[in-house]
N, C-alpha and C. Protein backbone atom coordinates (compact mmCIF):
# COMPACT_ATOMS: atom_id res chain seq x y z
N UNK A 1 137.05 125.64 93.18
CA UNK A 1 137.20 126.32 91.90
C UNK A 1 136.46 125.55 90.80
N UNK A 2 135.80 126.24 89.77
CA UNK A 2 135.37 125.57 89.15
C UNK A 2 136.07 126.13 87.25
N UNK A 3 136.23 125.68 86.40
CA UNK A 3 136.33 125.62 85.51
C UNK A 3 135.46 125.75 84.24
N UNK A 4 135.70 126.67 83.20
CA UNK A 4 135.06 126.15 82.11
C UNK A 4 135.52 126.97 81.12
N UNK A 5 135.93 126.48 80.34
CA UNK A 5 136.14 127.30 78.73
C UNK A 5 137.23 127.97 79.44
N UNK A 6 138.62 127.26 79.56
CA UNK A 6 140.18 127.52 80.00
C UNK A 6 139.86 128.59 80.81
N UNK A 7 139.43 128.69 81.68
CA UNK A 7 138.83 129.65 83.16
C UNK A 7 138.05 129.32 84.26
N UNK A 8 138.96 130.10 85.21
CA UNK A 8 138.67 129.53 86.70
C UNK A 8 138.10 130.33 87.17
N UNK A 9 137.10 129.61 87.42
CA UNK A 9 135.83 130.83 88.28
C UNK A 9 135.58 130.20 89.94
N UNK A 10 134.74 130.67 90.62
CA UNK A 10 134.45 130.44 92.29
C UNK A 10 133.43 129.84 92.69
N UNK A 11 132.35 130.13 91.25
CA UNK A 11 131.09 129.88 91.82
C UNK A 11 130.51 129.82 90.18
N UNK A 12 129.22 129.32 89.95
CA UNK A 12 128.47 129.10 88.80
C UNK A 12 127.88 130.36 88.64
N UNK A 13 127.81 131.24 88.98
CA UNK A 13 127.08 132.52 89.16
C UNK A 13 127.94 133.36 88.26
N UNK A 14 129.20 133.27 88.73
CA UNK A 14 130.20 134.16 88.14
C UNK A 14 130.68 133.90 86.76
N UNK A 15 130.17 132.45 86.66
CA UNK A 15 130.23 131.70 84.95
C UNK A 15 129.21 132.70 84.00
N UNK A 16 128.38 132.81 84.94
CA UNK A 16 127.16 132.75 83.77
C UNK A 16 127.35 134.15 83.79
N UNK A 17 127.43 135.06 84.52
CA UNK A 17 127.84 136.36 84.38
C UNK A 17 128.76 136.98 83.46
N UNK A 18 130.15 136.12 83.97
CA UNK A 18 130.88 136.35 82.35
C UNK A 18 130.52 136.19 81.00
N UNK A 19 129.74 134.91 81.01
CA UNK A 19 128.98 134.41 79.55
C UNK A 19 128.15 135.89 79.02
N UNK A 20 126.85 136.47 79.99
CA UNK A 20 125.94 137.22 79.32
C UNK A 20 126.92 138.59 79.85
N UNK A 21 127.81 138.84 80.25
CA UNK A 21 127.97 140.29 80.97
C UNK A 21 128.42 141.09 79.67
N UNK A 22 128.37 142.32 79.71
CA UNK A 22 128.68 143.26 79.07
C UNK A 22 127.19 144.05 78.14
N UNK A 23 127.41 145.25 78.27
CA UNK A 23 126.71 146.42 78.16
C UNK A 23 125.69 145.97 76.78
N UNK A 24 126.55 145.24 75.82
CA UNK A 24 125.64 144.99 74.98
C UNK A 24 125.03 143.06 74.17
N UNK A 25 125.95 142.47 75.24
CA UNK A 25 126.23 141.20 75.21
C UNK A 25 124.04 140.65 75.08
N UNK A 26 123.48 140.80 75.76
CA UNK A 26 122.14 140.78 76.16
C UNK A 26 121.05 141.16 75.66
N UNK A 27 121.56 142.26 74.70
CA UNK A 27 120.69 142.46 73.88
C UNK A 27 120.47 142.33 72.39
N UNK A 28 122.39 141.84 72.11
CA UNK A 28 122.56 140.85 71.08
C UNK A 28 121.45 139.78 70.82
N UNK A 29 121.57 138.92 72.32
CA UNK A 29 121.02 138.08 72.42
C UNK A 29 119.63 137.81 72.42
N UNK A 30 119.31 138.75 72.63
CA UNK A 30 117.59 139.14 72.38
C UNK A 30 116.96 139.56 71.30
N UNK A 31 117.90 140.35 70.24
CA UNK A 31 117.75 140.29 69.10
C UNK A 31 117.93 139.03 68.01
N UNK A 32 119.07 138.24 68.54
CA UNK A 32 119.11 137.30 67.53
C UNK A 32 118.19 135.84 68.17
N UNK A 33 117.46 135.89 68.80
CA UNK A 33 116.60 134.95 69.38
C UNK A 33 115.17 134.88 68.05
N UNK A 34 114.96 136.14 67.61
CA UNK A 34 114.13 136.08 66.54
C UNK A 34 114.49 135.18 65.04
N UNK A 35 116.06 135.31 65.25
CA UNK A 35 116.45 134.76 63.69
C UNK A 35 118.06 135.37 63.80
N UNK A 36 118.98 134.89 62.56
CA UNK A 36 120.14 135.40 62.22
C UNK A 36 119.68 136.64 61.75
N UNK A 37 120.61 137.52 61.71
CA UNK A 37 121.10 138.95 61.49
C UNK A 37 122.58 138.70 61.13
N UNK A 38 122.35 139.90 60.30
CA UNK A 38 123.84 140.03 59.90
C UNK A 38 124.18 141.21 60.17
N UNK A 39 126.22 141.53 60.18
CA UNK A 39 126.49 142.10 61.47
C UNK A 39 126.19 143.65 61.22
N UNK A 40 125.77 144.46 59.85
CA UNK A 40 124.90 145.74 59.65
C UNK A 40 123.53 145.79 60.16
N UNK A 41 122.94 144.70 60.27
CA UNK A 41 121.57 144.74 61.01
C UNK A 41 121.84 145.00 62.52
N UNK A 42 122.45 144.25 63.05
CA UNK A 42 123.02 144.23 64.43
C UNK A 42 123.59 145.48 64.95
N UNK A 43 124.09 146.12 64.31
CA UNK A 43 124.75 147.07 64.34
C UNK A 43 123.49 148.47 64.52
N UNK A 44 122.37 148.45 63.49
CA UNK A 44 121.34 149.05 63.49
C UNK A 44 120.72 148.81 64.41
N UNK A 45 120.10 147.63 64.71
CA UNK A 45 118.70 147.12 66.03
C UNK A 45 119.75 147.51 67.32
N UNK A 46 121.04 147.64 67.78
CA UNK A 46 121.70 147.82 69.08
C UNK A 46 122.20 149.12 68.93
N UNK A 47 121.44 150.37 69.31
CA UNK A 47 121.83 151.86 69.45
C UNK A 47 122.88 152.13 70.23
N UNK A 48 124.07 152.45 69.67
CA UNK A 48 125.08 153.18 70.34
C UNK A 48 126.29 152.23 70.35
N UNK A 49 126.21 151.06 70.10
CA UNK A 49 127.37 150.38 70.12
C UNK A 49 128.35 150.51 69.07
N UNK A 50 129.70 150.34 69.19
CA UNK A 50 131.07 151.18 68.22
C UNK A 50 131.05 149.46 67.57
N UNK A 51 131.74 149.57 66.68
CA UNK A 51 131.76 148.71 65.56
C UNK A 51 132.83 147.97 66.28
N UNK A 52 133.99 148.28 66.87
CA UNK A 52 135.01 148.16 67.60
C UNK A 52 134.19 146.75 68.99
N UNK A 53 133.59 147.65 69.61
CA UNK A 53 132.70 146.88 70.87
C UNK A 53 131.30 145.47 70.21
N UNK A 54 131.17 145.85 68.93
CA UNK A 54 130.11 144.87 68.74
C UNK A 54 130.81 143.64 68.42
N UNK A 55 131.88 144.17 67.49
CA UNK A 55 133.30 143.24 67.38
C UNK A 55 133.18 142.04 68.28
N UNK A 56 134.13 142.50 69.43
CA UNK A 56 134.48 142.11 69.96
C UNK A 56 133.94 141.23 70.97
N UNK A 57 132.04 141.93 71.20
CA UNK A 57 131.44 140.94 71.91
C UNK A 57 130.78 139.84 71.28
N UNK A 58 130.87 139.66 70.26
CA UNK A 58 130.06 139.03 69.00
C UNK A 58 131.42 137.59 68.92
N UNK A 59 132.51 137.97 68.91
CA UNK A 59 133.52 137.10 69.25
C UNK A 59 133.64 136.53 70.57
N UNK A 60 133.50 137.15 71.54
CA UNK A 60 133.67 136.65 72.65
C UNK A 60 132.04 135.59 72.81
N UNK A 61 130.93 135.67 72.19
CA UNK A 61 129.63 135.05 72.24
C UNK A 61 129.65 133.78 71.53
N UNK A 62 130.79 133.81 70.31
CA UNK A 62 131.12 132.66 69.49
C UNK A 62 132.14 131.86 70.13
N UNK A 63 132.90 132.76 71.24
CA UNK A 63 134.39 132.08 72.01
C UNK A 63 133.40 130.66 72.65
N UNK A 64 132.35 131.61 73.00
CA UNK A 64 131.70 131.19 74.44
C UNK A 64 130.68 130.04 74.04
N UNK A 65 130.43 129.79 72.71
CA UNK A 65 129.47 128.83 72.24
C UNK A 65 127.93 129.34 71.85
N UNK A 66 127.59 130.75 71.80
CA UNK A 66 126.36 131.51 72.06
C UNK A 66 126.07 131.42 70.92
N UNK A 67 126.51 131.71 69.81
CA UNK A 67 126.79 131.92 68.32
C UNK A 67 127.25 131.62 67.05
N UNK A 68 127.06 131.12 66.07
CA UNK A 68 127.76 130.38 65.38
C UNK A 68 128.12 131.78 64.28
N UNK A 69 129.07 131.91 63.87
CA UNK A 69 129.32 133.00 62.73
C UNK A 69 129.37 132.36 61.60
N UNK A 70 128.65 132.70 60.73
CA UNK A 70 128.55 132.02 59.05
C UNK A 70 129.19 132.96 58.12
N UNK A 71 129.99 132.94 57.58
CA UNK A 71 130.55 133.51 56.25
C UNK A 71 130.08 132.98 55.08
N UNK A 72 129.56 133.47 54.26
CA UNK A 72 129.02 133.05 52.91
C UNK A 72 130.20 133.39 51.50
N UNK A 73 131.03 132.63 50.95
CA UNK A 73 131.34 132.93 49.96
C UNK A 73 131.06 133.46 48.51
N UNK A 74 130.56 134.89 48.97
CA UNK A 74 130.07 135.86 48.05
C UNK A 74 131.10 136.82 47.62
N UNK A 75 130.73 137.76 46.52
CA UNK A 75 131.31 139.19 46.96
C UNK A 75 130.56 139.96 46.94
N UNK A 76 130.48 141.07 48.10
CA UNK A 76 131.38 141.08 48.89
C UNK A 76 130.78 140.02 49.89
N UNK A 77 132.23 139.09 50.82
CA UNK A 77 131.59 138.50 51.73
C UNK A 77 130.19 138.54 52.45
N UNK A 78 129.09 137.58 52.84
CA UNK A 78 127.93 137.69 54.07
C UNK A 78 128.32 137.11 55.23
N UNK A 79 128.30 137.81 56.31
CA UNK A 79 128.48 137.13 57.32
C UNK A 79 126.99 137.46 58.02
N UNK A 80 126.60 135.97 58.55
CA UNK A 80 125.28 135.64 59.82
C UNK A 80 125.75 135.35 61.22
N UNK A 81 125.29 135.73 61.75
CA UNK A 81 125.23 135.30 63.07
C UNK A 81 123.57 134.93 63.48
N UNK A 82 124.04 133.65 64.15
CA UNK A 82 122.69 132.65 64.61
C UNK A 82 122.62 132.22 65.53
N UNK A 83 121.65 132.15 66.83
CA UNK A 83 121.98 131.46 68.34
C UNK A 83 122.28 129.96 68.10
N UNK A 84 123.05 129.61 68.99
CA UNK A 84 123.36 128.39 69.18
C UNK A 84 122.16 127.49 70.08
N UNK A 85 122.30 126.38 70.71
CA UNK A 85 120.79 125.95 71.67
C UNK A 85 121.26 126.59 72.87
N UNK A 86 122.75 126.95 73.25
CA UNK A 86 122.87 127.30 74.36
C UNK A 86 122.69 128.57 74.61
N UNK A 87 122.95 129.27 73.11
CA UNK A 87 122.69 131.21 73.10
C UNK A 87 120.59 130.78 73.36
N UNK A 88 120.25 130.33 72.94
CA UNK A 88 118.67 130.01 72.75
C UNK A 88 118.41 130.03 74.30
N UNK A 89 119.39 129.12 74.87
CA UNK A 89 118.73 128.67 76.36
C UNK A 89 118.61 130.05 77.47
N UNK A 90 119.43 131.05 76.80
CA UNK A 90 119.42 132.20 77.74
C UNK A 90 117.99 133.13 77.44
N UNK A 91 117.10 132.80 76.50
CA UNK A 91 115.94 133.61 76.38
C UNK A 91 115.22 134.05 77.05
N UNK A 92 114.80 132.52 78.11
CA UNK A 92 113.68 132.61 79.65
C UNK A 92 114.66 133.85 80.24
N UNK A 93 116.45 133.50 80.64
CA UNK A 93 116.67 134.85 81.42
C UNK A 93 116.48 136.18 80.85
N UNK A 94 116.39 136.21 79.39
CA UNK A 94 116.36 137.40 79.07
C UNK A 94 114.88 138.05 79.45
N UNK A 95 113.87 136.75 79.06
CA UNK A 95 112.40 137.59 79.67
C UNK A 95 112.07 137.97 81.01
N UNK A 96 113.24 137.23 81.38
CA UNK A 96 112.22 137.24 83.15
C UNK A 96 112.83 138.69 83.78
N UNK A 97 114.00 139.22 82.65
CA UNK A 97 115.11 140.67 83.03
C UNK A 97 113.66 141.95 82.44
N UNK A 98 113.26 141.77 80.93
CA UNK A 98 112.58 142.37 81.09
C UNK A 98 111.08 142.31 81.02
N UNK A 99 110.71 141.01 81.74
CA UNK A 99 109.18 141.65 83.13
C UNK A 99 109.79 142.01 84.18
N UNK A 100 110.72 142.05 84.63
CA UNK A 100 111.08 142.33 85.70
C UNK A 100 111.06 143.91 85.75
N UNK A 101 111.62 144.51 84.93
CA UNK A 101 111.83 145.91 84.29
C UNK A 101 110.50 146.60 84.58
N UNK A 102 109.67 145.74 83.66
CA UNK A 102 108.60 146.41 83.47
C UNK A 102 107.87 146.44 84.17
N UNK A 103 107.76 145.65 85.11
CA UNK A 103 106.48 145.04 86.06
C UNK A 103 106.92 146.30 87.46
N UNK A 104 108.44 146.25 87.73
CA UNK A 104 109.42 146.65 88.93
C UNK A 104 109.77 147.94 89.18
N UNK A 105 109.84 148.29 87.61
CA UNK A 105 110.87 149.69 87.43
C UNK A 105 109.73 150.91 87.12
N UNK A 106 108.67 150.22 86.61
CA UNK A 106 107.32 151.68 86.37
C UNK A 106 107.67 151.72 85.05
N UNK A 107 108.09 151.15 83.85
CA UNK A 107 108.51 151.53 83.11
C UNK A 107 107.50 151.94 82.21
N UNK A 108 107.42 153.01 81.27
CA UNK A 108 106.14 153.33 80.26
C UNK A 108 107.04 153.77 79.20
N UNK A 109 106.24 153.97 78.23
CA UNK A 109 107.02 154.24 76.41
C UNK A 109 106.44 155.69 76.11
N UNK A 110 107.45 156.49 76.10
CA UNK A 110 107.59 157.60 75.69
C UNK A 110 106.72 157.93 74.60
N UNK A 111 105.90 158.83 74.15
CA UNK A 111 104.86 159.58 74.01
C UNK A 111 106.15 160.43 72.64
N UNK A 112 105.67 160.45 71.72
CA UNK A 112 106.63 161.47 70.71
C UNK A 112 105.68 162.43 70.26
């Protein structure tokens, strides 16, 4: 068994899975690799996600060390979100997901 962040996992595989898993967890992360965003931008650049779900994975990314959340004492409040070195370190996986896509899947850009 292995451990990390008060959880018992089986294997290192299943760590890192929990860390990036979820529908929109990944592309958070690919967006904020450019720079902080704040959480109306985020909300805009990630199509379809409920305010409810961005919530919650945006917390679980800060649980996890991915993210640092900044509150600015303004009114009305600013809040940033910014990769951490370890949210940073997931970038190579994020590229190598999409060449993989692209190179694998045939993928082409729709024509409007």
């Amino acid at each position: 068994m292995i451990e990390w962040n008060g959880r018992e996992y089986r294997c290192p595989v299943e760590v890192a899975m929990d860390v990036v898993s979820g529908k929109w967890k990944c592309l958070v992360l690919w967006h904020l690799h450019d720079g902080s965003k704040r959480y109306k931008e985020l909300e805009r650049i990630v199509p379809g996600v409920s305010q409810k779900m961005l919530t919650q994975q945006l917390k679980e990314m800060e649980r996890d060390g991915l993210l640092i959340r900044t509150v600015y004492p303004e009114v009305p409040p600013r809040v940033e979100y910014t990769l951490t070195e370890l949210g940073h370190s997931t970038f190579p996986i994020l590229e190598m997901m999409q060449s993989w896509a692209v190179n694998r899947l045939d993928l082409r850009e729709k024509s409007e």
